[in-house]
C-alpha atoms as a PDB file:
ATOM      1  CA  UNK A   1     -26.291 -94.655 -74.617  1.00  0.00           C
ATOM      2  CA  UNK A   2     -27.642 -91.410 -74.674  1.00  0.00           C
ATOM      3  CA  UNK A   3     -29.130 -89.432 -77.375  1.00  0.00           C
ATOM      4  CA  UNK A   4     -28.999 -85.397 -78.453  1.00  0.00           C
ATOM      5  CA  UNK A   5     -27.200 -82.789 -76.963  1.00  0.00           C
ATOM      6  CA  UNK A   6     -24.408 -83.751 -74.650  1.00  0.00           C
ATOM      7  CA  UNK A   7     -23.838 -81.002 -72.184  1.00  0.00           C
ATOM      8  CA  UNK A   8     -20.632 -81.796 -70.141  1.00  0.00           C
ATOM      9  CA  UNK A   9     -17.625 -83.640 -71.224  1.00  0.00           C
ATOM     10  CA  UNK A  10     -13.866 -84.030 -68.989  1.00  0.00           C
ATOM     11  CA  UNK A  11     -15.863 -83.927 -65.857  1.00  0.00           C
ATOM     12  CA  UNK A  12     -12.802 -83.189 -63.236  1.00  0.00           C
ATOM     13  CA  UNK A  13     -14.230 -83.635 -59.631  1.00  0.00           C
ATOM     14  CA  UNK A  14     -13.042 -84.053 -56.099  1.00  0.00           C
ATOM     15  CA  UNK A  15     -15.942 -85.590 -54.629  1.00  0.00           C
ATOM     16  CA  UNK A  16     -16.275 -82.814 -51.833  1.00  0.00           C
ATOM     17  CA  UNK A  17     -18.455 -80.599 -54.224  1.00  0.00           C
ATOM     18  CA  UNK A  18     -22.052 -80.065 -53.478  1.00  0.00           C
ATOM     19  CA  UNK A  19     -23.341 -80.615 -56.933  1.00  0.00           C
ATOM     20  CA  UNK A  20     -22.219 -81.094 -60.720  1.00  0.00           C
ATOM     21  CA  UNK A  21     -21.710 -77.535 -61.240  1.00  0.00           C
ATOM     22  CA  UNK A  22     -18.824 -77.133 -58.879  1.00  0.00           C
ATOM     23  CA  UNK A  23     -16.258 -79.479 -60.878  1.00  0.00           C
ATOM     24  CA  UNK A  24     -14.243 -78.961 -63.254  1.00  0.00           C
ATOM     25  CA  UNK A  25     -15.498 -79.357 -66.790  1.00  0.00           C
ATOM     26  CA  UNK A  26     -15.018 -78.041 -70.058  1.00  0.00           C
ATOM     27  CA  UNK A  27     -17.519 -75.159 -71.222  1.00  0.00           C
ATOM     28  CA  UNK A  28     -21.513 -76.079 -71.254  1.00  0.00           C
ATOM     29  CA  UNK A  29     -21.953 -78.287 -74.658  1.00  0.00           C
ATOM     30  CA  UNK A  30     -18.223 -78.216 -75.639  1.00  0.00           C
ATOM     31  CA  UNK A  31     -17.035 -81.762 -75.838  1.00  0.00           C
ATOM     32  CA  UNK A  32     -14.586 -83.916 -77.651  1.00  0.00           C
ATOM     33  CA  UNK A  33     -16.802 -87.272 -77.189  1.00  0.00           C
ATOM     34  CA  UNK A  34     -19.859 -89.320 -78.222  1.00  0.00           C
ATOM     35  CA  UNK A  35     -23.029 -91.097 -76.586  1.00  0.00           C
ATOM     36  CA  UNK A  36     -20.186 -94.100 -76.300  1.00  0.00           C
ATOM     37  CA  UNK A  37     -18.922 -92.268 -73.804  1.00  0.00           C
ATOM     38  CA  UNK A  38     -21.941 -91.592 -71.383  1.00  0.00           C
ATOM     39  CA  UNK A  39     -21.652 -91.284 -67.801  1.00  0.00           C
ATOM     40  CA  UNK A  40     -24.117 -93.116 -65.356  1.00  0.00           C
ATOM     41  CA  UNK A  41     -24.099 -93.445 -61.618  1.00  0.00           C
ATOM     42  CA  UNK A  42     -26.529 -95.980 -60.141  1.00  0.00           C
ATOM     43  CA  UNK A  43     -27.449 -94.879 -56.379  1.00  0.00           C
ATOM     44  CA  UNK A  44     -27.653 -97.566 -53.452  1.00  0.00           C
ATOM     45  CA  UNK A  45     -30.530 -95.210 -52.066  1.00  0.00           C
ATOM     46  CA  UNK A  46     -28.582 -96.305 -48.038  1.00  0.00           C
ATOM     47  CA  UNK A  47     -26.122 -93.332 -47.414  1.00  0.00           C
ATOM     48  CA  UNK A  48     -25.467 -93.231 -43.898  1.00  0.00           C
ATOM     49  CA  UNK A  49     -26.437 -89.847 -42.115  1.00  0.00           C
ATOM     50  CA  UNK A  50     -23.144 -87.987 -41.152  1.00  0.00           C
ATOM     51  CA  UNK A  51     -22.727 -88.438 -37.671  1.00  0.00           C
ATOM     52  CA  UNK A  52     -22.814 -85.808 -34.570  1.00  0.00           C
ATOM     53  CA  UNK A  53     -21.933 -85.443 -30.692  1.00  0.00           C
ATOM     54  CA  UNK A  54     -22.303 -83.200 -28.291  1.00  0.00           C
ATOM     55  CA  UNK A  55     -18.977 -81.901 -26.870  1.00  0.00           C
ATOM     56  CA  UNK A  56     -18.463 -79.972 -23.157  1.00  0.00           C
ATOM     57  CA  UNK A  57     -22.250 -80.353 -22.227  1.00  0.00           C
ATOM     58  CA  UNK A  58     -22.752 -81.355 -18.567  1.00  0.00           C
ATOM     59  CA  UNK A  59     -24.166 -84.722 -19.545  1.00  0.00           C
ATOM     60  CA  UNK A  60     -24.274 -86.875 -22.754  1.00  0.00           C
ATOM     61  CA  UNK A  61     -27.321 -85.204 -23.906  1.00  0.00           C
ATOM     62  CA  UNK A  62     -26.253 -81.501 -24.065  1.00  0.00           C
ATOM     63  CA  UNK A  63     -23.461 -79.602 -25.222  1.00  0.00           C
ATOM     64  CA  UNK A  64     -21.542 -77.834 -28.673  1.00  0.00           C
ATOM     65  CA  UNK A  65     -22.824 -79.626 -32.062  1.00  0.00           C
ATOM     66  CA  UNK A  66     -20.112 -81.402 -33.843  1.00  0.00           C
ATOM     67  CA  UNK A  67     -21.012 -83.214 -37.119  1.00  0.00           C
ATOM     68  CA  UNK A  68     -18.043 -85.288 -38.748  1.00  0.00           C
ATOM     69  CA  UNK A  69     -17.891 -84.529 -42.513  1.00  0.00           C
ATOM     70  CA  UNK A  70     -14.480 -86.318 -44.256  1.00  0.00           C
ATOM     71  CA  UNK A  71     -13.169 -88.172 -41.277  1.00  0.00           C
ATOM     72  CA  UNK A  72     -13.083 -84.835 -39.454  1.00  0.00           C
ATOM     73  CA  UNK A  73     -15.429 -83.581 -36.989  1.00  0.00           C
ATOM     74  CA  UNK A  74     -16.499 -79.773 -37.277  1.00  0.00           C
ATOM     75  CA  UNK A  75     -19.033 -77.701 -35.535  1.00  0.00           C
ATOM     76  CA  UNK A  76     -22.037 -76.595 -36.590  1.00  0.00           C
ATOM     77  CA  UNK A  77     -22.689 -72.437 -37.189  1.00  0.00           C
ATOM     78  CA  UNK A  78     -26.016 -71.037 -35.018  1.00  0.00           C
ATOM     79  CA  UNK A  79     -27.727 -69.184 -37.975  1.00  0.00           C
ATOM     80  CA  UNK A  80     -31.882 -69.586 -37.889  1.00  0.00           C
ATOM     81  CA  UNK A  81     -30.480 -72.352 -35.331  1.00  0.00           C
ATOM     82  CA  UNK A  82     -33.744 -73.146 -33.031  1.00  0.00           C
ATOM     83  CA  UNK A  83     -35.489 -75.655 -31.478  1.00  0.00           C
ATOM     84  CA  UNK A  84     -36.446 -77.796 -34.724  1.00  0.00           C
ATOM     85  CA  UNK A  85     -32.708 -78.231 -35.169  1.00  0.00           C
ATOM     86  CA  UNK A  86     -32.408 -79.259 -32.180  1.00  0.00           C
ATOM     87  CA  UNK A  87     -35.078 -81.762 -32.124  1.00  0.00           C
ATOM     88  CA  UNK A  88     -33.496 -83.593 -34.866  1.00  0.00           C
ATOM     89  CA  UNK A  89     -30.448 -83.275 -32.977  1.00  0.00           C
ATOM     90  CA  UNK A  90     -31.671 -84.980 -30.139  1.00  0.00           C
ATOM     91  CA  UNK A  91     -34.050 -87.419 -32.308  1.00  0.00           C
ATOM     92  CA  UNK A  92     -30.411 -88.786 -33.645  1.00  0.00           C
ATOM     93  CA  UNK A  93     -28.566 -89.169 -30.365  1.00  0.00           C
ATOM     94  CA  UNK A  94     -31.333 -90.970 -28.804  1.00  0.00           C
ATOM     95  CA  UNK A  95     -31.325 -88.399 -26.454  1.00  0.00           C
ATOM     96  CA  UNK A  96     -34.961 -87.957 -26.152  1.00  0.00           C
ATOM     97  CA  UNK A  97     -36.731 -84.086 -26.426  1.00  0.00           C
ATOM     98  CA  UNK A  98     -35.081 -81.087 -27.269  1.00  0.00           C
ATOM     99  CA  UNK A  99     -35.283 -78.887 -24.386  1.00  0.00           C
ATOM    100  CA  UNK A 100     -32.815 -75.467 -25.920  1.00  0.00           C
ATOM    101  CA  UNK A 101     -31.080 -74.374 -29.035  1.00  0.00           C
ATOM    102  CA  UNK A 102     -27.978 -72.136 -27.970  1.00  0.00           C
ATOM    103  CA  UNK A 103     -26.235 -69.805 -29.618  1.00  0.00           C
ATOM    104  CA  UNK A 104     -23.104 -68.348 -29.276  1.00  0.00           C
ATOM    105  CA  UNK A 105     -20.918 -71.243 -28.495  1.00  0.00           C
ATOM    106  CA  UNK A 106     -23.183 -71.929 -25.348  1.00  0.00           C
ATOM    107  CA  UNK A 107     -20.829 -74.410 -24.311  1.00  0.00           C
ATOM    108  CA  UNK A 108     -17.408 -72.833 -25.663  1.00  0.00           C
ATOM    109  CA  UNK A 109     -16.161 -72.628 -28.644  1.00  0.00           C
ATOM    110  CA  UNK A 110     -15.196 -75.579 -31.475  1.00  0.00           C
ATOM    111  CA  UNK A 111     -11.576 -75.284 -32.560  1.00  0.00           C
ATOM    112  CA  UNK A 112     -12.008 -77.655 -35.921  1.00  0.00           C
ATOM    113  CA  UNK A 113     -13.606 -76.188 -39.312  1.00  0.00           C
ATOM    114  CA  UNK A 114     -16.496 -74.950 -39.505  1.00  0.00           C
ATOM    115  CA  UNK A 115     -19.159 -77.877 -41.134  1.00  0.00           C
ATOM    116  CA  UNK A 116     -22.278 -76.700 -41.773  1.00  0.00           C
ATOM    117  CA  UNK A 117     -24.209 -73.336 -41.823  1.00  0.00           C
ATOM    118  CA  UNK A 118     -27.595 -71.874 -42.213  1.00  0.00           C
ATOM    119  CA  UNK A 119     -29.019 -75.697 -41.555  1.00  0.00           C
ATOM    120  CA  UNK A 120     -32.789 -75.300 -41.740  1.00  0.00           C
ATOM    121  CA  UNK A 121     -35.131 -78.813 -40.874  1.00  0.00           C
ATOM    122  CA  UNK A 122     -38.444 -79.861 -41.031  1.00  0.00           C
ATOM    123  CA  UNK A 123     -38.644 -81.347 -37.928  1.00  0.00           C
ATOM    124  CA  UNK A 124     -39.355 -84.905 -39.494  1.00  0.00           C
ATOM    125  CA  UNK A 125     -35.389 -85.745 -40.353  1.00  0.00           C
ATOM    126  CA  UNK A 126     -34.021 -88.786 -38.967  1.00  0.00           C
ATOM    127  CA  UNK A 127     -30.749 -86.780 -39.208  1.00  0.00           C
ATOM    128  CA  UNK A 128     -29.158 -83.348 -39.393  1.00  0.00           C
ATOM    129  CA  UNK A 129     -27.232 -84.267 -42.204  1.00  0.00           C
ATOM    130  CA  UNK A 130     -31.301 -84.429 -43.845  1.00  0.00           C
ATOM    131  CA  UNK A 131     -31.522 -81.140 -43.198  1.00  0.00           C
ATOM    132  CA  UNK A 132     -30.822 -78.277 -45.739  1.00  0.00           C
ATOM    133  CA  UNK A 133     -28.090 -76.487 -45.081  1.00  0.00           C
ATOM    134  CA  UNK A 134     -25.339 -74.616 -47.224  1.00  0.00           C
ATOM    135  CA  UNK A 135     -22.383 -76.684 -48.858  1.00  0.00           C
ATOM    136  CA  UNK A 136     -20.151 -78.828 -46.348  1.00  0.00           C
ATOM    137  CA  UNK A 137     -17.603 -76.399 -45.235  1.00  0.00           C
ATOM    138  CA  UNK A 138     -19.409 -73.094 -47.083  1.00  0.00           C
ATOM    139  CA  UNK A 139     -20.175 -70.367 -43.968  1.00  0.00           C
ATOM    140  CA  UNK A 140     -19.658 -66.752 -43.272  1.00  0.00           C
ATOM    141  CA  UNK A 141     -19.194 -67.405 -39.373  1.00  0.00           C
ATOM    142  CA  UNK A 142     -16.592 -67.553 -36.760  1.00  0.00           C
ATOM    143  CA  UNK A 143     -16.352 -70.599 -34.168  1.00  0.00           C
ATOM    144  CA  UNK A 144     -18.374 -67.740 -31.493  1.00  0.00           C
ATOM    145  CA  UNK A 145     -21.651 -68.520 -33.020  1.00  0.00           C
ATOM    146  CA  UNK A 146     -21.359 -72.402 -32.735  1.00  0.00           C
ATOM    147  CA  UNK A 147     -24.671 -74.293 -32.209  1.00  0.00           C
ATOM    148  CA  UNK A 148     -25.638 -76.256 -28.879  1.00  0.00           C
ATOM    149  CA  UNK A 149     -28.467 -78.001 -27.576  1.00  0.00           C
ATOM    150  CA  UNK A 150     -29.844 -79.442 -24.582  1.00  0.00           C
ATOM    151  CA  UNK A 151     -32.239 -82.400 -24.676  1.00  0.00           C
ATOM    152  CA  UNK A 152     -33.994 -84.453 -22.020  1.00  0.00           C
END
């Protein structure tokens, strides 16, 4: 059990939002509860990166970025997309060196929803899903801007 303050009580979420702050709760330190009724949530630290093709490339290693997010596969939005993205891109396919980052649907255009935007690596990620980017499904794009790459 806790102790003080308790901030959040009748915590209503989906499990689609991108942090606390997007469910639905009562107002900040309003509650009808005690410490009895903390919440916990133990971590297995072993989430799976989300995982990604490449669709209408020429070969395996090239084509439109699709990342599946929900049991539905989505395309990726081109902003600040360059070759870092792309690295990790390729780094997750096992599809060796990036060698481009497209833009404007290089290799046509997605027709699913629209998964991630403004996705901005390192270059050290194992996987784009590693990468920051704006809330699953959160863009201000149309499917004419979706990312590609082409790696060796």
């Amino acid at each position: 059990q806790g102790t003080g303050r308790i901030w959040l009580d009748d915590m209503n979420c989906t499990g689609t939002e991108a942090d606390l702050s997007a469910c639905r709760t009562r107002p900040w330190g309003e509650r009808n509860c005690n410490h009895g009724e903390d919440a916990g949530d133990v971590c297995s630290g072993n989430s799976q990166p989300a995982s990604l093709r490449l669709v209408d490339g020429l070969t395996r290693c090239s084509g439109r970025v699709d990342v599946v997010y929900g049991q539905c596969w989505g395309t990726v939005y081109d902003d600040d997309w360059d070759l870092i993205e792309a690295e990790v891109v390729c780094r997750q396919l096992g599809c060796g060196k990036a060698l481009s980052a497209t833009h404007g649907a290089y290799f046509g255009q997605g027709s699913g929803p629209i998964r991630l935007d403004d996705v901005r690596c390192t270059g050290t990620e194992a996987a784009l899903s590693q990468c920051r980017a704006t809330s699953w499904g959160s863009h201000n794009c149309a499917h004419g801007e979706d990312a590609s790459v082409v790696c060796t």
